[in-house]
Protein backbone atom coordinates (compact mmCIF):
# COMPACT_ATOMS: atom_id res chain seq x y z
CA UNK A 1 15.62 -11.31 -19.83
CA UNK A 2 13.77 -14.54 -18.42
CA UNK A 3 12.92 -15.28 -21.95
CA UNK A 4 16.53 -14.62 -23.17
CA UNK A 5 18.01 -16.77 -20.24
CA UNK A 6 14.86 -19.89 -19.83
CA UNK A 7 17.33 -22.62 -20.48
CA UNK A 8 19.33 -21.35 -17.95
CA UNK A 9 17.18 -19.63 -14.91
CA UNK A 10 17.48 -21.92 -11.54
CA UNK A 11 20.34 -24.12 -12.99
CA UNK A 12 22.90 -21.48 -12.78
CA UNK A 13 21.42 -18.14 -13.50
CA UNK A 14 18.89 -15.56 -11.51
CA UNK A 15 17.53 -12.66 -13.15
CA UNK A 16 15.69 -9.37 -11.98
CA UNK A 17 15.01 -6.94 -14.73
CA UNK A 18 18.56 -6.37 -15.93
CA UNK A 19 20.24 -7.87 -13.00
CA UNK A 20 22.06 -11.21 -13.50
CA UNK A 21 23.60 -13.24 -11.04
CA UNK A 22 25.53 -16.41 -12.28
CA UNK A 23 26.46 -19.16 -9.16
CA UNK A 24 28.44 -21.97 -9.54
CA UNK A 25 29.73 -24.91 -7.37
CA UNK A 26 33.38 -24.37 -8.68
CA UNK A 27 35.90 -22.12 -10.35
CA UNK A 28 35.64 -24.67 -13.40
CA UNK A 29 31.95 -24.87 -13.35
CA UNK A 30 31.90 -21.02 -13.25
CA UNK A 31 34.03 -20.17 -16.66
CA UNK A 32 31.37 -22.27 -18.45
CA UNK A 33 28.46 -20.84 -17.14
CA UNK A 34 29.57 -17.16 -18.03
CA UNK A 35 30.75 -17.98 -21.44
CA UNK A 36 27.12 -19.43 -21.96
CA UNK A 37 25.96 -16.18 -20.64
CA UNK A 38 27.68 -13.97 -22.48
CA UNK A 39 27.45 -16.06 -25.51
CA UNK A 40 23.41 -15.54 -24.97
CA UNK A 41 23.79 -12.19 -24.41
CA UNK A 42 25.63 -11.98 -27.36
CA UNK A 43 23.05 -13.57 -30.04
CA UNK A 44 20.49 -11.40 -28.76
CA UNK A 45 22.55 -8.52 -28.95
CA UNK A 46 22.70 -7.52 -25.33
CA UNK A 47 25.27 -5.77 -23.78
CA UNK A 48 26.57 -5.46 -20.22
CA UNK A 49 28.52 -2.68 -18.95
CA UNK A 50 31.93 -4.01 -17.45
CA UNK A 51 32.45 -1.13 -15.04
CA UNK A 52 29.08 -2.62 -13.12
CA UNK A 53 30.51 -6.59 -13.86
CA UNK A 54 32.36 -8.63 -11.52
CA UNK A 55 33.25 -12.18 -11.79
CA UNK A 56 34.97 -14.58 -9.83
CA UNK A 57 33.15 -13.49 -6.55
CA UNK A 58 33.16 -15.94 -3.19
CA UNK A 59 30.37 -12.82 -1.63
CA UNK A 60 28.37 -11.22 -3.55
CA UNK A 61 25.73 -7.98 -2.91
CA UNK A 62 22.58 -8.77 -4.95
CA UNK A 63 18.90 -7.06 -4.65
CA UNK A 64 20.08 -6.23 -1.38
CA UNK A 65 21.16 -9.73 -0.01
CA UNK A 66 24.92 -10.73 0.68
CA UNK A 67 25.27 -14.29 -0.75
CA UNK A 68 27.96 -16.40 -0.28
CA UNK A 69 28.58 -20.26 -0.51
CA UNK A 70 26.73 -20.24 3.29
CA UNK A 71 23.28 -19.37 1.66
CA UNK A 72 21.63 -16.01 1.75
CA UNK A 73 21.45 -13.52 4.46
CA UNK A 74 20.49 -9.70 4.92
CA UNK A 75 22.65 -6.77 3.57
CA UNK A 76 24.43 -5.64 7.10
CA UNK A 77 24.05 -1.76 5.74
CA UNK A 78 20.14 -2.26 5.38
CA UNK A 79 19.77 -4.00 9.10
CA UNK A 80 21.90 -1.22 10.38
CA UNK A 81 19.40 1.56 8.83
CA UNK A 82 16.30 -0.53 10.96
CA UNK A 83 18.17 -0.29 14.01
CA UNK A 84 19.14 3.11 14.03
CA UNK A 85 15.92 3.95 12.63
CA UNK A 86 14.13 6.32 15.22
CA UNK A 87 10.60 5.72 16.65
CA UNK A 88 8.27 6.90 14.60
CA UNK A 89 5.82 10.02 14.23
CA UNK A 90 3.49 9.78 11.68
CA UNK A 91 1.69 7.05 9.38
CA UNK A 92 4.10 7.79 6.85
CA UNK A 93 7.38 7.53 8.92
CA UNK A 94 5.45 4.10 10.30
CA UNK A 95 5.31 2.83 6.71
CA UNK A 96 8.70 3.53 5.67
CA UNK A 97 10.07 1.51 8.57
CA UNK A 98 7.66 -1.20 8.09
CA UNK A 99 8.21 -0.89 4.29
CA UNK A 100 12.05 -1.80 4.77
CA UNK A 101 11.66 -4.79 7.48
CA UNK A 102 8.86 -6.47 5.23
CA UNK A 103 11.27 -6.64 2.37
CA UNK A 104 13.20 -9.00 4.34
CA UNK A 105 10.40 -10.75 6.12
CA UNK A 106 11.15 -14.14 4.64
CA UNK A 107 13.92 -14.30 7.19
CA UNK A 108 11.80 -13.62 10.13
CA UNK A 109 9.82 -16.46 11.53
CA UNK A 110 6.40 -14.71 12.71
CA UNK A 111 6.95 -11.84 11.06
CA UNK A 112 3.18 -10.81 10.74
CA UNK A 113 2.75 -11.58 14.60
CA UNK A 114 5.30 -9.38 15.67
CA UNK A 115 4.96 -6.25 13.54
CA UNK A 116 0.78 -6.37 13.84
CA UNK A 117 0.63 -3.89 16.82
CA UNK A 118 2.94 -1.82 14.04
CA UNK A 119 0.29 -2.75 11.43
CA UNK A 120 -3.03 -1.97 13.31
CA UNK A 121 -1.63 1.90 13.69
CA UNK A 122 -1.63 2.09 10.04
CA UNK A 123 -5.59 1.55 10.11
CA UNK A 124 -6.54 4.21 12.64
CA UNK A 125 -7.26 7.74 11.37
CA UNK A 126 -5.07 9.48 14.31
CA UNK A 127 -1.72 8.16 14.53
CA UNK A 128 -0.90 7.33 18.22
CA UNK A 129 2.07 5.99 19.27
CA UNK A 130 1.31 3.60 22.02
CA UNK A 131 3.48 1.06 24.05
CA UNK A 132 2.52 -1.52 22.69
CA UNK A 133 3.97 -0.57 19.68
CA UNK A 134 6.94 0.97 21.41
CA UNK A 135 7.31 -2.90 22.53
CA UNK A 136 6.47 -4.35 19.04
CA UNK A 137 8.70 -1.27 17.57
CA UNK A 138 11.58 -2.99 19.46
CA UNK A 139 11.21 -6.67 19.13
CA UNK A 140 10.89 -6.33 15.11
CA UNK A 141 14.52 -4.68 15.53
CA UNK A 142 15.70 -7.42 17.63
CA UNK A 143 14.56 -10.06 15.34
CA UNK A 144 15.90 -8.39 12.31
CA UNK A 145 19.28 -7.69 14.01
CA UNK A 146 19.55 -11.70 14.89
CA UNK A 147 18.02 -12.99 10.93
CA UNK A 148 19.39 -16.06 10.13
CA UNK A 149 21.22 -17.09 6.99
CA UNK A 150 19.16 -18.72 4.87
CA UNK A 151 19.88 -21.72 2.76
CA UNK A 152 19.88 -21.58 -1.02
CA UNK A 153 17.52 -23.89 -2.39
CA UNK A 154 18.96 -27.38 -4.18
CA UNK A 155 16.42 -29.10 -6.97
CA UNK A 156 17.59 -32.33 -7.04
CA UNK A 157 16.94 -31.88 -3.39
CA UNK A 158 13.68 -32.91 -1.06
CA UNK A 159 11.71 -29.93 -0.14
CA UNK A 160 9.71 -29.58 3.71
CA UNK A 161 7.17 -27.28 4.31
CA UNK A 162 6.22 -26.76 7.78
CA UNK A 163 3.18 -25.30 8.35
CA UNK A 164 1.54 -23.70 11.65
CA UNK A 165 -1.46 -22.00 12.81
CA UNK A 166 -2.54 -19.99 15.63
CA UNK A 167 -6.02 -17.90 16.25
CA UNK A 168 -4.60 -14.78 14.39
CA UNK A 169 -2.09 -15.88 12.39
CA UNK A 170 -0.68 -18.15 10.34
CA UNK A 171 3.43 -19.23 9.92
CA UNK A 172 5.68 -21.49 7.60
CA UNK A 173 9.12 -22.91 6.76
CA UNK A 174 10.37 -23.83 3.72
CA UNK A 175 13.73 -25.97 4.56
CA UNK A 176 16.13 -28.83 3.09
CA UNK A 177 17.89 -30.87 5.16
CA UNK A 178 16.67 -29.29 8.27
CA UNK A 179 17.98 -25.69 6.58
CA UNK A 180 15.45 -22.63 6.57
CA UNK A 181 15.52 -21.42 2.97
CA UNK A 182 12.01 -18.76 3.34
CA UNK A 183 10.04 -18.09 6.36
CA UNK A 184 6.41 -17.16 5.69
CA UNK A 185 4.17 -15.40 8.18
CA UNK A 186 0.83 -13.86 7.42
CA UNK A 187 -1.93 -12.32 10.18
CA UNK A 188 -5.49 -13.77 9.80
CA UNK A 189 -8.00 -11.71 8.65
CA UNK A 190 -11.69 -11.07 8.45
CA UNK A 191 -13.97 -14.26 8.06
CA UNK A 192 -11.09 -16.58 7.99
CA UNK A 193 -10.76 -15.27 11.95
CA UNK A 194 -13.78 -17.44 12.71
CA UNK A 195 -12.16 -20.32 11.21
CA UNK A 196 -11.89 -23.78 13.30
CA UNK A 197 -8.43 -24.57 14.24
CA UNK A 198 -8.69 -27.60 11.39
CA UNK A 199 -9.34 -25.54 9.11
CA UNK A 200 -7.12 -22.48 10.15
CA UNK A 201 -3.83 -25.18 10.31
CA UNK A 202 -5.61 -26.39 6.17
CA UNK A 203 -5.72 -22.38 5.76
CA UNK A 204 -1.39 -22.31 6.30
CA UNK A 205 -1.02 -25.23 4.06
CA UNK A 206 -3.03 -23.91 0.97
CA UNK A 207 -1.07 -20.28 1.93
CA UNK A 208 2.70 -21.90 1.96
CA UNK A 209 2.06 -24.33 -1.30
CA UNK A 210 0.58 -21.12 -3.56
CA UNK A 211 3.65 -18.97 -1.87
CA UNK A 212 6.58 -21.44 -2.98
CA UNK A 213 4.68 -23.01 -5.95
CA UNK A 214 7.56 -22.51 -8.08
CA UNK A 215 9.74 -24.47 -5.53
CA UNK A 216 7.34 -27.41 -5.03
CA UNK A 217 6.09 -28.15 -8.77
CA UNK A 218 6.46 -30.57 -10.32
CA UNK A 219 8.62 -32.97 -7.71
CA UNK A 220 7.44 -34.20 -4.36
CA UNK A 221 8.03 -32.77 -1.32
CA UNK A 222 6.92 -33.40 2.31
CA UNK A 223 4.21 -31.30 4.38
CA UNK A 224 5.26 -31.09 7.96
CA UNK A 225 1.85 -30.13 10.42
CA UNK A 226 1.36 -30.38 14.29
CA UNK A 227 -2.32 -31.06 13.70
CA UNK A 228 -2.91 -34.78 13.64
CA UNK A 229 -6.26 -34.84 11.35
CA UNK A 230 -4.48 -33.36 8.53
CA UNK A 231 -3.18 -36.59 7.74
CA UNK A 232 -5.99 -37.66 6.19
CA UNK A 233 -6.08 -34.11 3.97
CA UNK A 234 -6.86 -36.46 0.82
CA UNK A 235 -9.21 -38.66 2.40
CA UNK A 236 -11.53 -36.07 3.61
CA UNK A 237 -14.64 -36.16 2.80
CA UNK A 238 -15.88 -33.39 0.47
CA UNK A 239 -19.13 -31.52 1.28
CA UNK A 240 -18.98 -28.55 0.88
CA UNK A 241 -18.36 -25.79 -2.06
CA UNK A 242 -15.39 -24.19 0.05
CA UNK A 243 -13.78 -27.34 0.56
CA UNK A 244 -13.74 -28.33 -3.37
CA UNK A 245 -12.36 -25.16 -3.62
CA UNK A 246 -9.35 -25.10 -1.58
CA UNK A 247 -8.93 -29.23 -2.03
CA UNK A 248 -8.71 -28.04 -6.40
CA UNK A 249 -5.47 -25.34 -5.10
CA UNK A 250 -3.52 -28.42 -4.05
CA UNK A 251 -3.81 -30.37 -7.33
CA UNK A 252 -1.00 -30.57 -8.92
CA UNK A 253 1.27 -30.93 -6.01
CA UNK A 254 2.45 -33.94 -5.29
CA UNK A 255 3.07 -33.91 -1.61
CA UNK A 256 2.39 -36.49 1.40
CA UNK A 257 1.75 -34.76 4.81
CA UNK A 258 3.35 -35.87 7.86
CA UNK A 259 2.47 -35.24 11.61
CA UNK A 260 4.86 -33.45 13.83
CA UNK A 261 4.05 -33.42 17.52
CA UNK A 262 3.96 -29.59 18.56
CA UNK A 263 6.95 -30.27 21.00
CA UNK A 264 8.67 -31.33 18.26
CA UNK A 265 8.25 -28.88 16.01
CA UNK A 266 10.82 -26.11 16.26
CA UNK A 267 9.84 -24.05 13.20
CA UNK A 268 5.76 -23.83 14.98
CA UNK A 269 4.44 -23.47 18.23
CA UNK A 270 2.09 -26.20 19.34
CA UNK A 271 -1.91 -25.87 18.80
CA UNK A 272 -4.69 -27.35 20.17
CA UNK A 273 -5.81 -30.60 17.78
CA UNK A 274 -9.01 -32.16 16.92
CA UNK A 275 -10.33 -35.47 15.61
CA UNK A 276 -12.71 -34.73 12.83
CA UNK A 277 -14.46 -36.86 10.91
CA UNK A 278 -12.68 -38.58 7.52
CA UNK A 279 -13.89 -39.53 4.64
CA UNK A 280 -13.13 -40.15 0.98
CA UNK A 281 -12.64 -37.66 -1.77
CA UNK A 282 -14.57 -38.81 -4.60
CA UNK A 283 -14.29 -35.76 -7.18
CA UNK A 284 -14.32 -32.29 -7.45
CA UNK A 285 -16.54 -30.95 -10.36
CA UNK A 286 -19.05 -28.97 -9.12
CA UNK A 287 -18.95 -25.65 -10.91
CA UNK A 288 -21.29 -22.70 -9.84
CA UNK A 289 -20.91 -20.13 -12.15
CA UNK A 290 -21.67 -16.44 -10.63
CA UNK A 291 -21.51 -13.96 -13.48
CA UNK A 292 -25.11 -13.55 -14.05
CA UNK A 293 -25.84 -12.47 -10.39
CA UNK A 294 -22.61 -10.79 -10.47
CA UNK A 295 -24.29 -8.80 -13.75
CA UNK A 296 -27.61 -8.38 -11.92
CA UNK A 297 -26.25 -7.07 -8.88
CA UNK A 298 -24.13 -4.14 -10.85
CA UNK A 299 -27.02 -2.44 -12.71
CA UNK A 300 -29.14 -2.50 -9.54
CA UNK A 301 -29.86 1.13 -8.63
CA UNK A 302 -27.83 2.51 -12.27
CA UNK A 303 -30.93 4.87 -13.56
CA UNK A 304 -29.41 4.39 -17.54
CA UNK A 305 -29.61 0.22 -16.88
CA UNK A 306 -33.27 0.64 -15.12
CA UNK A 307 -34.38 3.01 -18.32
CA UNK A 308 -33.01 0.95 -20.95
CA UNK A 309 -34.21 -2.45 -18.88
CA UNK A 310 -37.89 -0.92 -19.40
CA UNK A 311 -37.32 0.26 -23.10
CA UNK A 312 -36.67 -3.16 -23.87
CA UNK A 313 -39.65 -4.71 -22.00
CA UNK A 314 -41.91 -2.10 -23.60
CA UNK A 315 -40.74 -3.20 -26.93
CA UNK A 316 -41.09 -7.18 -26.14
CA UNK A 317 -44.25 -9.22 -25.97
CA UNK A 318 -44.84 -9.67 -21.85
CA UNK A 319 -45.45 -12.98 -19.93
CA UNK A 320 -49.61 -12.43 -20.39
CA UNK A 321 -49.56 -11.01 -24.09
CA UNK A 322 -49.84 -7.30 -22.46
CA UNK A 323 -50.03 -4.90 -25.67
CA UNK A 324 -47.87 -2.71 -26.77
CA UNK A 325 -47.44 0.33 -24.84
CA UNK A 326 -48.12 -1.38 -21.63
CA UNK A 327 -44.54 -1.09 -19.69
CA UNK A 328 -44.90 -3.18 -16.18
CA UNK A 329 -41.82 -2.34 -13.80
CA UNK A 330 -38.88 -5.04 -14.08
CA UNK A 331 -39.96 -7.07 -10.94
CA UNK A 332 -35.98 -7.51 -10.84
CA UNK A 333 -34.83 -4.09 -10.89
């Protein structure tokens, strides 16, 4: 259906699966775009079923989201099921509920930070149900019950990304004209927990560009951060292999960054900031391939790569012109 409908998707037209939503500005505007659907539909002989059709709509339910000329904003039946939904008892009951308020997490700013007591339950092997996930239980209710409506997104419009950091998480907001249109919140994990705050706050900007790529590309578009050294992002200097490799996910974008005191920045809470040193960015073209270790490392300790490994040196002249027969052990295996 994207294929059927290319010309069309993001002008008027959304499409999920067999689910098509046509929007227009206007009654006018609206007759045309449906007889250019239909006519599509027609020529590739598609067929819709009018019992499941309606047209003409000011509100409409779609993939679970009421739209209307306001924007976007949850389905009311959906918040009503998380509210009522009783604490729960087991992993699985856990899951469900966190299955159904993650679906609509792009409404909730620090999503990730609020439901992680909720998360770190799913890890353990005993379920426990503690109070601090009694108290996480009910703020992710609270928040979802209060989500706001969220803007629908205009192309020939400026995008602003808004980007925050703290020490276990990260947030964003993707808005026009000072109107939320996605929230993004993710927890940080693993190495990236021993991250400097720099590079935590760089670690939110890489997250929110590859998130809403296909809202950014190809115009420009303004990237809003409470952490002052981030304005020289692209005159860093470039030393190391991880830093060509996150500087390489920005190209492409054609953004300019912006500093936002912390006070001032309702969509983030305020950090501690750092000078660091700038540079220039000469070029990134250092390429360090990693298959052959990658290949090494996966027949070490297989006893069919070890046997046919020394089969093949048997057969082979060795490094001192050792005869044939003579079958030293691979000093790599």
């Amino acid at each position: 259906m994207n294929t059927v409908f290319a010309p069309y998707l993001r002008k008027f037209v959304f499409v999920f699966f067999d689910d098509i939503l046509i929007y227009s500005e206007n009654l006018q505007d609206h007759v045309r775009h449906l007889t250019l659907v239909l006519e599509e539909l027609r020529k590739n002989q598609l067929f819709a079923k009018r019992s499941t059709c309606t047209f003409g709509q000011q509100r409409v339910e779609y993939l679970g989201h009421i739209i209307t000329e306001e924007g976007v904003a949850t389905d009311p039946a959906k918040i009503e099921a998380m509210t009522q939904w009783p604490a729960p008892r087991s992993v699985k009951e856990l899951r469900g509920f966190l299955g159904l308020t993650g679906y609509y997490r792009k409404f909730i700013k620090h999503y990730s930070t609020i439901s992680r007591p909720l998360t770190e339950l799913l890890k353990k092997d005993h379920f426990q149900w503690t109070e601090e996930g009694q108290q996480a239980f009910v703020a992710l209710k609270r928040a979802m019950s209060t989500a706001p409506v969220l803007a629908m997104p205009d192309f020939n419009k400026a995008f602003v990304l808004e980007t925050d950091a703290s020490g276990t998480g990260i947030g964003a907001v993707l808005s026009q004209e000072g109107k939320p249109i996605a929230y993004l919140s993710k927890a940080i994990q693993g190495k990236n927990l021993g991250l400097s705050t720099y590079e935590k706050e760089f670690l939110a900007i890489l997250m929110a560009t590859q998130k809403w790529r296909h809202y950014l590309l190809p115009k420009s578009f303004v990237i809003r951060t409470d952490h002052e050294s981030l304005k020289h992002l692209l005159e860093q200097k470039i030393i190391t292999p991880m830093q060509q490799k996150r500087m390489w996910k920005l190209m492409g974008f054609n953004y300019t960054i912006a500093y936002k005191k912390g006070k001032e920045n309702m969509a983030a809470d305020a950090l501690s900031r750092r000078e660091v040193e700038s540079g220039t960015s000469l070029a990134i073209t250092a390429i360090v391939p990693t298959w052959m270790s990658e290949l090494e490392d996966s027949y070490k300790g297989d006893a069919n790569c070890e046997q046919l490994i020394k089969e093949v040196i048997c057969h082979s002249p060795g490094p001192s012109g050792s005869p044939p027969g003579t079958c030293p052990d691979p000093p790599y295996v």
